[in-house]
C-alpha atoms as a PDB file:
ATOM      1  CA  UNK A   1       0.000   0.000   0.000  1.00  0.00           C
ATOM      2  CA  UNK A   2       1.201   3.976  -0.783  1.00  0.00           C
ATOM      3  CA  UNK A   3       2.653   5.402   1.780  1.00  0.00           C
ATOM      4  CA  UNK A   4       0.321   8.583   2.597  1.00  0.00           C
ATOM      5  CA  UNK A   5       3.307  10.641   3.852  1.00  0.00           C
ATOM      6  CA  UNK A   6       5.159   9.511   0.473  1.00  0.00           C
ATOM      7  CA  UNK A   7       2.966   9.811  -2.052  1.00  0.00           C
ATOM      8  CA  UNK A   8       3.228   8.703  -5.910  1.00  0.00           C
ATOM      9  CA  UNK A   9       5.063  11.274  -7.904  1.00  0.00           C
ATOM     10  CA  UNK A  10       3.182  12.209 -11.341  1.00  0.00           C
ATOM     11  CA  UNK A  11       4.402  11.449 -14.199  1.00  0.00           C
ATOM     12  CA  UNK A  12       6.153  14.396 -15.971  1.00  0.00           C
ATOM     13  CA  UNK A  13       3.884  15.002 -18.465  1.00  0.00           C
ATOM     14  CA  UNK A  14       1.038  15.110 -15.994  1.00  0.00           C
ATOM     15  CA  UNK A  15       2.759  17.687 -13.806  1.00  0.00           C
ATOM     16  CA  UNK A  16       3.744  20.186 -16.411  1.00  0.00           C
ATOM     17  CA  UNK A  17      -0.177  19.883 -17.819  1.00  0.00           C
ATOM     18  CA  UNK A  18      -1.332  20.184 -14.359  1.00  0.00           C
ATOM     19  CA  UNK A  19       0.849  23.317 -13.840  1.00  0.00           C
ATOM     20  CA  UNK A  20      -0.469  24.686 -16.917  1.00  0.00           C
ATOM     21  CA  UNK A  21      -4.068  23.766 -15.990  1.00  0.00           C
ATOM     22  CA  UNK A  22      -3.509  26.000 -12.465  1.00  0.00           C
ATOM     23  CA  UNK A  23      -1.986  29.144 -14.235  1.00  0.00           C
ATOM     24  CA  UNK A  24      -4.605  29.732 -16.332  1.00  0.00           C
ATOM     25  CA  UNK A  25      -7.083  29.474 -13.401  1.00  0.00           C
ATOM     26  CA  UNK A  26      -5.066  31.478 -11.767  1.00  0.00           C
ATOM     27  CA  UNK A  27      -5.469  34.070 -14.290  1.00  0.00           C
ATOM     28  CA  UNK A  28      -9.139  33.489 -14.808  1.00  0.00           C
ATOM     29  CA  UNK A  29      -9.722  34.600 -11.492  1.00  0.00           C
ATOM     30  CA  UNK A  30      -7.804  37.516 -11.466  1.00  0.00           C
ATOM     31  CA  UNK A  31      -9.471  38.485 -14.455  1.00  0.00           C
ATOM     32  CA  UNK A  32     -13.200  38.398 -12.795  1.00  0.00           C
ATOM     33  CA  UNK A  33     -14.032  34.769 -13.807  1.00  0.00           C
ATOM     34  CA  UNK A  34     -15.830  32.435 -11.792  1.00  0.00           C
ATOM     35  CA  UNK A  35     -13.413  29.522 -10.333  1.00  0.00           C
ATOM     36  CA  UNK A  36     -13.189  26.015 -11.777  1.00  0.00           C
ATOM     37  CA  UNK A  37     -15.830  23.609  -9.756  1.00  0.00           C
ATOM     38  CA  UNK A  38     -13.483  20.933  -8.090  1.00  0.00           C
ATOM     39  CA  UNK A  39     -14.859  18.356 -10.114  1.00  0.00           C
ATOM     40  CA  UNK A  40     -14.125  20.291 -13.483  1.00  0.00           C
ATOM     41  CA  UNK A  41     -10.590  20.167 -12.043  1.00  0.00           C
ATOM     42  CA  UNK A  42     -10.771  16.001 -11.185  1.00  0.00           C
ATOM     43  CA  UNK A  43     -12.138  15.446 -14.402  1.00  0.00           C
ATOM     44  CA  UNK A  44      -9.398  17.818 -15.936  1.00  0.00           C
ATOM     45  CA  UNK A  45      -6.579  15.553 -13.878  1.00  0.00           C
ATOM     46  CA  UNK A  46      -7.905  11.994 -14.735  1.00  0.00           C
ATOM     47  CA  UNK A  47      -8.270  12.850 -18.595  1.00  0.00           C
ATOM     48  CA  UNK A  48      -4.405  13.845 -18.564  1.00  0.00           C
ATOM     49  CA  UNK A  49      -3.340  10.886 -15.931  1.00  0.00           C
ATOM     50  CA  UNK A  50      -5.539   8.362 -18.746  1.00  0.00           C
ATOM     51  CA  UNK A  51      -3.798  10.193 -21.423  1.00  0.00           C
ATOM     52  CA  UNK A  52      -0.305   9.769 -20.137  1.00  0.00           C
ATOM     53  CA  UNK A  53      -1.094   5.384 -19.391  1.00  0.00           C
ATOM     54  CA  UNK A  54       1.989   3.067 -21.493  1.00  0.00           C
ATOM     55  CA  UNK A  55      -0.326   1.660 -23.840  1.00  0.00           C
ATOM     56  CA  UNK A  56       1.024  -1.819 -22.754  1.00  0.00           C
ATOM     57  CA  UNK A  57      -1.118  -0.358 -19.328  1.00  0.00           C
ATOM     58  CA  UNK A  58      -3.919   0.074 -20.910  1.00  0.00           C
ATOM     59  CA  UNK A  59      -4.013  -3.049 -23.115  1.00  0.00           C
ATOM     60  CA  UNK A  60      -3.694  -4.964 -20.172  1.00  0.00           C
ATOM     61  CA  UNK A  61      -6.436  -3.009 -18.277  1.00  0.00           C
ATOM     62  CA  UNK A  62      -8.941  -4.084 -21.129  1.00  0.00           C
ATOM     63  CA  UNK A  63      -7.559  -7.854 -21.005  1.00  0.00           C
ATOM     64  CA  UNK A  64      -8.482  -7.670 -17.252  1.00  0.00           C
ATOM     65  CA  UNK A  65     -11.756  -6.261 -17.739  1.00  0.00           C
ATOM     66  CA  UNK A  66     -12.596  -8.752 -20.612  1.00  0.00           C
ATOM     67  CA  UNK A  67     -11.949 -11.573 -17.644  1.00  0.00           C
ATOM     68  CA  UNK A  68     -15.273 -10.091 -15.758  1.00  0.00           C
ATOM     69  CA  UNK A  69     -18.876 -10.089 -16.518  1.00  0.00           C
ATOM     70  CA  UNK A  70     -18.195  -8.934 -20.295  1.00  0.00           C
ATOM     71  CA  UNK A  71     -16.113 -12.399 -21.112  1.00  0.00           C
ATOM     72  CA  UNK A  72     -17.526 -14.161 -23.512  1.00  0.00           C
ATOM     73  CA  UNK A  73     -19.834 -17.407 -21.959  1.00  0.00           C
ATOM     74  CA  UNK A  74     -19.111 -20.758 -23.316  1.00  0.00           C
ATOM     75  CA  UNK A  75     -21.826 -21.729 -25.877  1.00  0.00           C
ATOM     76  CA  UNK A  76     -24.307 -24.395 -23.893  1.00  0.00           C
ATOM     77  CA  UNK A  77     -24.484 -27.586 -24.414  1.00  0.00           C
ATOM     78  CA  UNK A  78     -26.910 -28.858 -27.191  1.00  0.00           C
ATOM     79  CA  UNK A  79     -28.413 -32.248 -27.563  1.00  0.00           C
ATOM     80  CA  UNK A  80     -29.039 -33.422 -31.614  1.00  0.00           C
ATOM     81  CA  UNK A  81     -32.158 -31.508 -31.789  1.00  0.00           C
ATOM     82  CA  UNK A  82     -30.426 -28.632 -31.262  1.00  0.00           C
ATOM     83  CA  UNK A  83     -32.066 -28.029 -27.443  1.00  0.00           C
ATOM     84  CA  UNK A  84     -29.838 -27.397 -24.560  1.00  0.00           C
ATOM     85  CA  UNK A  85     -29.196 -29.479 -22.078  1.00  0.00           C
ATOM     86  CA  UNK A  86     -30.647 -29.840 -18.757  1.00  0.00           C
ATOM     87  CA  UNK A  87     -28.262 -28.640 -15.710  1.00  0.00           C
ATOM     88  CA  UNK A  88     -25.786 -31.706 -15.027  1.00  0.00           C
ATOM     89  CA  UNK A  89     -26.695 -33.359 -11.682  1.00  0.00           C
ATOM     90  CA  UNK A  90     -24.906 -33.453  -8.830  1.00  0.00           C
ATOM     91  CA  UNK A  91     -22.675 -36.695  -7.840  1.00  0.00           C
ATOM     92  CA  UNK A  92     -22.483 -37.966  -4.240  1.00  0.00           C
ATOM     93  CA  UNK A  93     -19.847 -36.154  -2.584  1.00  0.00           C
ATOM     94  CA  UNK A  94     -16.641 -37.803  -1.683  1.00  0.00           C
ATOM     95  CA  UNK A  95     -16.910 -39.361   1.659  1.00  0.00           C
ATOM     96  CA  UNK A  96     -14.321 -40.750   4.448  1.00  0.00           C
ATOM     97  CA  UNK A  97     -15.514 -44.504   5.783  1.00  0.00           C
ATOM     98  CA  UNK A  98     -12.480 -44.513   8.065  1.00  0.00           C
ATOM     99  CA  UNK A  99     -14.237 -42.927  11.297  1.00  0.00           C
ATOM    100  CA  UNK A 100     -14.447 -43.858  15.054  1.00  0.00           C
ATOM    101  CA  UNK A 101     -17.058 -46.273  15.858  1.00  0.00           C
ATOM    102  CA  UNK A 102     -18.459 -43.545  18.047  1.00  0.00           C
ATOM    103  CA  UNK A 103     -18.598 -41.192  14.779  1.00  0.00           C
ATOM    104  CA  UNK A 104     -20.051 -43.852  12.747  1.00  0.00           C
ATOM    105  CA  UNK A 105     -23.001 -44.383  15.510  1.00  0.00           C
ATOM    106  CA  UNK A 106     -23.461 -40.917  15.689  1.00  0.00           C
ATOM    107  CA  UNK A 107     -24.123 -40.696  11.558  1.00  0.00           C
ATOM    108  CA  UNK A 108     -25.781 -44.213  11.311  1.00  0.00           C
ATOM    109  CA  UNK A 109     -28.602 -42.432  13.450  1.00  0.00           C
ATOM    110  CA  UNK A 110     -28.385 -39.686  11.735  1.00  0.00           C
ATOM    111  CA  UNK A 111     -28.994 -41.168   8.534  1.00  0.00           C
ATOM    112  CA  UNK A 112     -31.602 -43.343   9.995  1.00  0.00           C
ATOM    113  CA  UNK A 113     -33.733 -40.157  11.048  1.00  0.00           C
ATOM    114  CA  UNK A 114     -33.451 -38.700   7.294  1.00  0.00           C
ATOM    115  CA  UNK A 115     -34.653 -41.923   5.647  1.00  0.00           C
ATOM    116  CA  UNK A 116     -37.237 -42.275   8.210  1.00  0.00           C
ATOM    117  CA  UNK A 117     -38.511 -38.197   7.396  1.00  0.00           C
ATOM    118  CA  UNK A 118     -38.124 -38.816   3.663  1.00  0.00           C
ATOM    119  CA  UNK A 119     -39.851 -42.163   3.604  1.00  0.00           C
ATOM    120  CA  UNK A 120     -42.704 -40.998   5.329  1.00  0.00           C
ATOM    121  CA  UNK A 121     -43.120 -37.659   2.911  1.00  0.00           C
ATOM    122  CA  UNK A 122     -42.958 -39.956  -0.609  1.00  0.00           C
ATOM    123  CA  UNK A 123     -45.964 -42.242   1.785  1.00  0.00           C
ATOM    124  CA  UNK A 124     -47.969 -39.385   1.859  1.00  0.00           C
ATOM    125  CA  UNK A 125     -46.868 -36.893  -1.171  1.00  0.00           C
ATOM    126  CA  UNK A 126     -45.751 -39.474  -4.099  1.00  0.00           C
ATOM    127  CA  UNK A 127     -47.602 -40.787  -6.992  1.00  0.00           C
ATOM    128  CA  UNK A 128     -45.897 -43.995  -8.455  1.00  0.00           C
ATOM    129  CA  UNK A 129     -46.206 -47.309  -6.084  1.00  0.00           C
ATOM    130  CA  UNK A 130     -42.894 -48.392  -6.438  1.00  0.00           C
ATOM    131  CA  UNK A 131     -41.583 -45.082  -4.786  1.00  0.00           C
ATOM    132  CA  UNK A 132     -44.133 -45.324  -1.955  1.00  0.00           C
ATOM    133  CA  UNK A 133     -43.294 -48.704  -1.628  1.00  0.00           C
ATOM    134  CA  UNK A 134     -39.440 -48.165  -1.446  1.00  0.00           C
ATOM    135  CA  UNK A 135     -40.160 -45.607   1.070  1.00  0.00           C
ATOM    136  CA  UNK A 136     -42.511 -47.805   3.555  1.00  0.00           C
ATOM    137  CA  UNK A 137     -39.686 -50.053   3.203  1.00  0.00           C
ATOM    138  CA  UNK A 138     -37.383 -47.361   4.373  1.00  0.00           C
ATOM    139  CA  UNK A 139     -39.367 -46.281   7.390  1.00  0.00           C
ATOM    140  CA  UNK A 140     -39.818 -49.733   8.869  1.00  0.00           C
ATOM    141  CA  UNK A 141     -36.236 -50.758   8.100  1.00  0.00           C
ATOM    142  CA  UNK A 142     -34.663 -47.551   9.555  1.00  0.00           C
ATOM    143  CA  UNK A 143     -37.405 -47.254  12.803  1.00  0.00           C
ATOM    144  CA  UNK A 144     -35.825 -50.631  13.492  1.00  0.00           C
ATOM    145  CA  UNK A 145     -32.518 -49.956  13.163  1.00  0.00           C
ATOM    146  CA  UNK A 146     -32.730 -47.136  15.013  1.00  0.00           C
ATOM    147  CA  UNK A 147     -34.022 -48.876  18.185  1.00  0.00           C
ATOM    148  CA  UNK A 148     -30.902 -51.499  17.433  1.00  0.00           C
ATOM    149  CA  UNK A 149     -28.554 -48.584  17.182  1.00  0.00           C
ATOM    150  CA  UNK A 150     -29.395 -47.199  20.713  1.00  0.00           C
ATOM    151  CA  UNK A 151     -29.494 -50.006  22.939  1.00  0.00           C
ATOM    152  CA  UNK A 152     -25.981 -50.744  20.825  1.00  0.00           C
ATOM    153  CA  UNK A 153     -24.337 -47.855  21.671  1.00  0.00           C
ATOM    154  CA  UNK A 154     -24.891 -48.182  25.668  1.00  0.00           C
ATOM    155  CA  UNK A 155     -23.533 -45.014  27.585  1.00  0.00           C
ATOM    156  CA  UNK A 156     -23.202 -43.031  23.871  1.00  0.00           C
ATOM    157  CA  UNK A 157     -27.407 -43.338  23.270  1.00  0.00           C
ATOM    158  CA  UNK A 158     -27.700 -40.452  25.032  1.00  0.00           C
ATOM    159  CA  UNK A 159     -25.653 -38.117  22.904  1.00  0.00           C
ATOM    160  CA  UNK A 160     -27.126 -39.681  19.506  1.00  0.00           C
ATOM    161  CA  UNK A 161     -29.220 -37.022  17.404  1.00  0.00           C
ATOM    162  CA  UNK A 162     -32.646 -37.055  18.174  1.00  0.00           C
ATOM    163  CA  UNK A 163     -33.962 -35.012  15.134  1.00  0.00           C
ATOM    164  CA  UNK A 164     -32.749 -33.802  11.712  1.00  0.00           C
ATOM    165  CA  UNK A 165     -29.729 -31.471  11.373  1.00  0.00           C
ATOM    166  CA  UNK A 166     -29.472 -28.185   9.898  1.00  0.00           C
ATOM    167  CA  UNK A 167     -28.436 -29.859   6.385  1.00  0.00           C
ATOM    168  CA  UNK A 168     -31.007 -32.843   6.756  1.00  0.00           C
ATOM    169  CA  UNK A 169     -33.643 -30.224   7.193  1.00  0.00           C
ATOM    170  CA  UNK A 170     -32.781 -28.151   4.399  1.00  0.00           C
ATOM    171  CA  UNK A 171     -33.215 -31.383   1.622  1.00  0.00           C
ATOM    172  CA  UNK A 172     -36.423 -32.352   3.653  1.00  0.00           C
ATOM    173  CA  UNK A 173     -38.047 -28.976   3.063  1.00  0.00           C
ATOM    174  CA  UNK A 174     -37.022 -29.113  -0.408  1.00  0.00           C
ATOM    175  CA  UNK A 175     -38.826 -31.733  -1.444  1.00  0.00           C
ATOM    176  CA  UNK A 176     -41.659 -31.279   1.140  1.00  0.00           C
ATOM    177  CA  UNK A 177     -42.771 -28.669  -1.947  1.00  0.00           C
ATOM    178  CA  UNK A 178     -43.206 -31.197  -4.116  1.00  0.00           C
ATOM    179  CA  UNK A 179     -45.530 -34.018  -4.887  1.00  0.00           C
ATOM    180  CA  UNK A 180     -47.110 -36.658  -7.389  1.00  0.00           C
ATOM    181  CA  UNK A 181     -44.276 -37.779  -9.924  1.00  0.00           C
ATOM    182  CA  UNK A 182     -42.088 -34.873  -9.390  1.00  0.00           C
ATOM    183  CA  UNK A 183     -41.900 -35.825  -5.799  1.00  0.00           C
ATOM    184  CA  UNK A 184     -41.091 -39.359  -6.894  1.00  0.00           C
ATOM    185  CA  UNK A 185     -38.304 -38.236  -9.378  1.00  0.00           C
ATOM    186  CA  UNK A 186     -35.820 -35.960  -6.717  1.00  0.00           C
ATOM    187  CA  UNK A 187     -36.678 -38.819  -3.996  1.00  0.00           C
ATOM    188  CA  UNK A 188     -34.952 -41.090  -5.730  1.00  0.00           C
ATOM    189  CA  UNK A 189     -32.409 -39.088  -7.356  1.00  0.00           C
ATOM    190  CA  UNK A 190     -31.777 -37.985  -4.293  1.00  0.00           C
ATOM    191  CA  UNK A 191     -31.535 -41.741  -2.654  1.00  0.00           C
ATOM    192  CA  UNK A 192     -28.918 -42.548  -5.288  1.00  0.00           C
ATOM    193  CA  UNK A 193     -26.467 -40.000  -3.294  1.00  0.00           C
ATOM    194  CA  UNK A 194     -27.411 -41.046   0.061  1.00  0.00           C
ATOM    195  CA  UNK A 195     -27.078 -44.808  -0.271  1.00  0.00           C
ATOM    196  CA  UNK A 196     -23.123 -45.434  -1.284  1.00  0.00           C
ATOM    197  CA  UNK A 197     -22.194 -43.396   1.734  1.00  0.00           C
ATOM    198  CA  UNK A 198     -24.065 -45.457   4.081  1.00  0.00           C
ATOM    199  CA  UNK A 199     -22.606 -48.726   2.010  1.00  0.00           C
ATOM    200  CA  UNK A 200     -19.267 -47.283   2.325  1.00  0.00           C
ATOM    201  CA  UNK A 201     -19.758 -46.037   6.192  1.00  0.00           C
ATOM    202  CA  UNK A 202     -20.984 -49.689   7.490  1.00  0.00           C
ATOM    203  CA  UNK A 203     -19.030 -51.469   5.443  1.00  0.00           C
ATOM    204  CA  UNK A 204     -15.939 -50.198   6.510  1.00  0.00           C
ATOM    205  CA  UNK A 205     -16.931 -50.783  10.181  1.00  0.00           C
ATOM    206  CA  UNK A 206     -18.211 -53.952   9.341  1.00  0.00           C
ATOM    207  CA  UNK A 207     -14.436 -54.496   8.960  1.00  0.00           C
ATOM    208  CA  UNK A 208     -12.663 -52.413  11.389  1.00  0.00           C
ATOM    209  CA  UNK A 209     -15.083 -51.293  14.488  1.00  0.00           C
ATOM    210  CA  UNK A 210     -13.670 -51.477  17.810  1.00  0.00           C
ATOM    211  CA  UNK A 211     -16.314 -51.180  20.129  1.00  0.00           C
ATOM    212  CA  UNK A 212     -17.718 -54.543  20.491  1.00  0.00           C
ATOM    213  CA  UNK A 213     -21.765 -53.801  20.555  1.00  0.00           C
ATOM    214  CA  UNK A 214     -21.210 -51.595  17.315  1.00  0.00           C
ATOM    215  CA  UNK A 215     -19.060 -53.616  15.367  1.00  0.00           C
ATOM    216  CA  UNK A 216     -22.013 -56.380  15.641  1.00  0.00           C
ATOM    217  CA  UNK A 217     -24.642 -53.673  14.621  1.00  0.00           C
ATOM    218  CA  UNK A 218     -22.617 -53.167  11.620  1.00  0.00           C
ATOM    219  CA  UNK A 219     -22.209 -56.972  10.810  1.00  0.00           C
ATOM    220  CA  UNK A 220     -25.912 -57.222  11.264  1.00  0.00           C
ATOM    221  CA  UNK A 221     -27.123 -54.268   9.535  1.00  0.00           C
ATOM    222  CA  UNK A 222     -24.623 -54.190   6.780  1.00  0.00           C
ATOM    223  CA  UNK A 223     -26.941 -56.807   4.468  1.00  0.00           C
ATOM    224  CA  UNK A 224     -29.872 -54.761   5.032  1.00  0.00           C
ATOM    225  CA  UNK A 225     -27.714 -51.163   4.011  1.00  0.00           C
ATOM    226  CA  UNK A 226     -26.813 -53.315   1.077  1.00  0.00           C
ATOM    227  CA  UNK A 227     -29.976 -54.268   0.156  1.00  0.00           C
ATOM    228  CA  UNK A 228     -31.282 -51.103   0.340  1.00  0.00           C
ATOM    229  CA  UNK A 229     -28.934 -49.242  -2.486  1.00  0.00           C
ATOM    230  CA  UNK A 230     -29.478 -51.934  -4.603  1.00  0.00           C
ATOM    231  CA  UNK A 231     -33.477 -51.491  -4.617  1.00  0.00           C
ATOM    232  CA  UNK A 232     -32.731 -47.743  -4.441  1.00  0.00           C
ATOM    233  CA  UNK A 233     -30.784 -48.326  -7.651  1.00  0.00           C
ATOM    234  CA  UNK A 234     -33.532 -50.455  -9.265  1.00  0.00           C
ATOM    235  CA  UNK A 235     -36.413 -48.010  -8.978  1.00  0.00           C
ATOM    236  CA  UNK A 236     -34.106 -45.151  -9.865  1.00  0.00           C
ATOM    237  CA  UNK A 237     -33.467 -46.633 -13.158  1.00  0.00           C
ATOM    238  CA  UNK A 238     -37.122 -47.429 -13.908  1.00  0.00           C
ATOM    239  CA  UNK A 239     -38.955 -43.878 -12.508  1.00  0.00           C
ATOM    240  CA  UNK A 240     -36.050 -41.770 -13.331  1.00  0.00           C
ATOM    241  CA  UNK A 241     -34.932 -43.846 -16.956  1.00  0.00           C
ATOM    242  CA  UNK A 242     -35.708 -40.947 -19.444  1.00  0.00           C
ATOM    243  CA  UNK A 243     -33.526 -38.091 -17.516  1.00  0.00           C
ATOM    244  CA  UNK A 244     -30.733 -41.126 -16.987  1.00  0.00           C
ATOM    245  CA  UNK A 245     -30.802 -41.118 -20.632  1.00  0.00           C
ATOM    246  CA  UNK A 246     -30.166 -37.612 -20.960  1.00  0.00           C
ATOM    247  CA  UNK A 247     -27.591 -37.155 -18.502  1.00  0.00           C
ATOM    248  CA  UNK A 248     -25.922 -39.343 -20.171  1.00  0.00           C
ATOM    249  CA  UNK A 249     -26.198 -37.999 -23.131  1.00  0.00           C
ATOM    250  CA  UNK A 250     -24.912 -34.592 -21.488  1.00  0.00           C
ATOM    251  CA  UNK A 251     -22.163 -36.109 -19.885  1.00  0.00           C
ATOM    252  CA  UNK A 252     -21.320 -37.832 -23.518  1.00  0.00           C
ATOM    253  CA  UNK A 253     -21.432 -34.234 -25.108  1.00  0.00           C
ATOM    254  CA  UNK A 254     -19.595 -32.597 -22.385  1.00  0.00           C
ATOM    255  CA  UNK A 255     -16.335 -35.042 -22.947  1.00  0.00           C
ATOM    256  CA  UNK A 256     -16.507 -34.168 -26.608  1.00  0.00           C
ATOM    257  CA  UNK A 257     -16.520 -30.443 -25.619  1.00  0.00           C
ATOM    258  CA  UNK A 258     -13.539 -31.286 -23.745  1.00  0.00           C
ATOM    259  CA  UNK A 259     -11.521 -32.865 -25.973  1.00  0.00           C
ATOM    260  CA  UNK A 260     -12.565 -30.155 -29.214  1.00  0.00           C
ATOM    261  CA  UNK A 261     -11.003 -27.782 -26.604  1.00  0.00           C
ATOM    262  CA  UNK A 262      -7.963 -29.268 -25.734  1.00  0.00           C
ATOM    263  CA  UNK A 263      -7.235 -30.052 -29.492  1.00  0.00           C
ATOM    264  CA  UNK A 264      -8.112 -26.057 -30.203  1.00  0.00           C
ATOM    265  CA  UNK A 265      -5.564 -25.255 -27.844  1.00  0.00           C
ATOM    266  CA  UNK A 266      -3.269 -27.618 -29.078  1.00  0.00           C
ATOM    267  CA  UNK A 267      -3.560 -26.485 -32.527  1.00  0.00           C
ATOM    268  CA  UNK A 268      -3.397 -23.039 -31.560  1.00  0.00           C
ATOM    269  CA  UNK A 269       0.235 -23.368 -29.874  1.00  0.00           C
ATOM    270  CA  UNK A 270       1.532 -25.288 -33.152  1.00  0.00           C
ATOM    271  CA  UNK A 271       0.355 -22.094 -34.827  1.00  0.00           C
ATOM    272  CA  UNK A 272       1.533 -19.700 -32.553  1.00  0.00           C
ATOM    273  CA  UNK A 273       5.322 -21.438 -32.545  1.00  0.00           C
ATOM    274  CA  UNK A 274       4.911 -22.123 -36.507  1.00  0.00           C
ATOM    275  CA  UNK A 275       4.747 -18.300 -36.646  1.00  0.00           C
ATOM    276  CA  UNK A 276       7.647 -16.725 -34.599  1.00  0.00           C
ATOM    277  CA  UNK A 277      10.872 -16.148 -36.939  1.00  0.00           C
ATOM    278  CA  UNK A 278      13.259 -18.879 -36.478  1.00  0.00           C
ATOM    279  CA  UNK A 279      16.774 -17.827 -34.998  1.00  0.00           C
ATOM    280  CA  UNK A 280      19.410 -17.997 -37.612  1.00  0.00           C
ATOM    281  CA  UNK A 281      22.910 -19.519 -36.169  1.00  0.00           C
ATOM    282  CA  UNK A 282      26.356 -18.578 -37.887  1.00  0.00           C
ATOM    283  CA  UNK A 283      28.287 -21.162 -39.231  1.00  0.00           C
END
């Protein structure tokens, strides 16, 4: 940062303008006229200061500003009709398995709550019986489970959750607004990012608990986890199979983007070093 008590020093040109610029004000005034407003003298000083800029400044001034909202978008994705895609949708995040038992109880109940909230809402909300079905089968898998998990965890029950988190309830109000086959569509998209996790998460206690109680809640409930991302998986495919279609599809025309670019670029930098003057060496 400028130093206040050592400020910039103008560049030569400016001064002598800006000298010029305050002795004929000077000698307006004396002469009866009315003074300069002090923004008729700003003005004045940032039209010289603009004028004096290295133009190697002020082309690289515009090739900043062409980075912000004025740079050009990339052109959207089209599918063969011409029609743009639908948004891409999210993946399931990356997830760590490798967590104390008392972690992994801790988001086992956790997760049990959620599928319990969102079974219940695609019960009373959803249209197609195979979603309804998949979610009665979540709500009396997970309302057991849940009773297994506490008297598992002994001395820990009482510092399980006990209702939804912040996050939880953010995705339940989400799709508490909507219903029929809509309802039935983000359910089980959103199933299909819920269920590797919990695969992943008993799985890898399954194989490495050490807490006695919960490592034989993990063995036990593991098959039942398992079955349930498989089912999860199964009606996904049949309620969701037209949008599947068309992700891939997206996904297929996004690669090909990708790979025109790269080659662009590639092509480009032959160009570029086909075009600077090769060096000449003296025998």
């Amino acid at each position: 940062m400028q130093n206040p008590s050592h400020p910039m020093p103008l560049p030569a040109c400016v001064a002598s303008s800006l000298v010029r610029l305050l002795t004929c004000t000077l000698s307006l005034v004396a002469a009866g006229h009315c003074l300069p407003t002090v923004a008729a003298f700003g003005a004045a000083i940032t039209s010289m200061a603009a004028a004096s800029q290295p133009a190697d400044e002020k082309s690289d001034d515009k090739a900043a500003g062409s980075d912000g909202a004025g740079a050009e978008q990339p052109a959207p994705l089209l599918d063969e009709n011409g029609n743009p895609f639908p948004p891409a949708r999210p993946t399931a995040p990356a997830f760590n398995a490798e967590i104390a038992s008392t972690r992994f109880a801790e988001l086992a109940m956790a997760d049990a709550l959620m599928e319990i909230a969102l079974g219940e809402l695609v019960q009373r909300q959803g249209e197609s019986a195979a979603a309804r079905d998949f979610g009665q089968r979540m709500v009396t898998n997970h309302t057991a489970i849940k009773l297994i998990l506490r008297k598992a965890s002994g001395d820990l029950a009482s510092a399980l959750p006990t209702a939804l988190d912040a996050d939880q309830q953010l995705v339940l109000d989400r799709l508490s607004k909507l219903s029929g086959a809509e309802l039935d569509h983000e359910y089980l998209w959103e199933e299909t990012l819920r269920q590797p996790r919990s695969v992943s998460m008993y799985r890898w206690q399954y194989e490495n608990c050490d807490d006695k109680n919960l490592k034989q809640f993990a063995v036990g409930t593991l098959p039942i986890i398992v079955v349930h991302a498989r089912v999860a998986d199964e009606v996904h495919k049949k309620i969701n199979a037209d949008e599947i279609r068309v992700q891939e599809k997206r996904a297929e025309a996004e690669r090909k983007a990708e790979q025109a670019r790269k080659q662009a670029e590639a092509q480009a930098a032959v160009d570029a070093a086909a075009k600077k003057p090769q060096r000449k060496f003296k025998k």
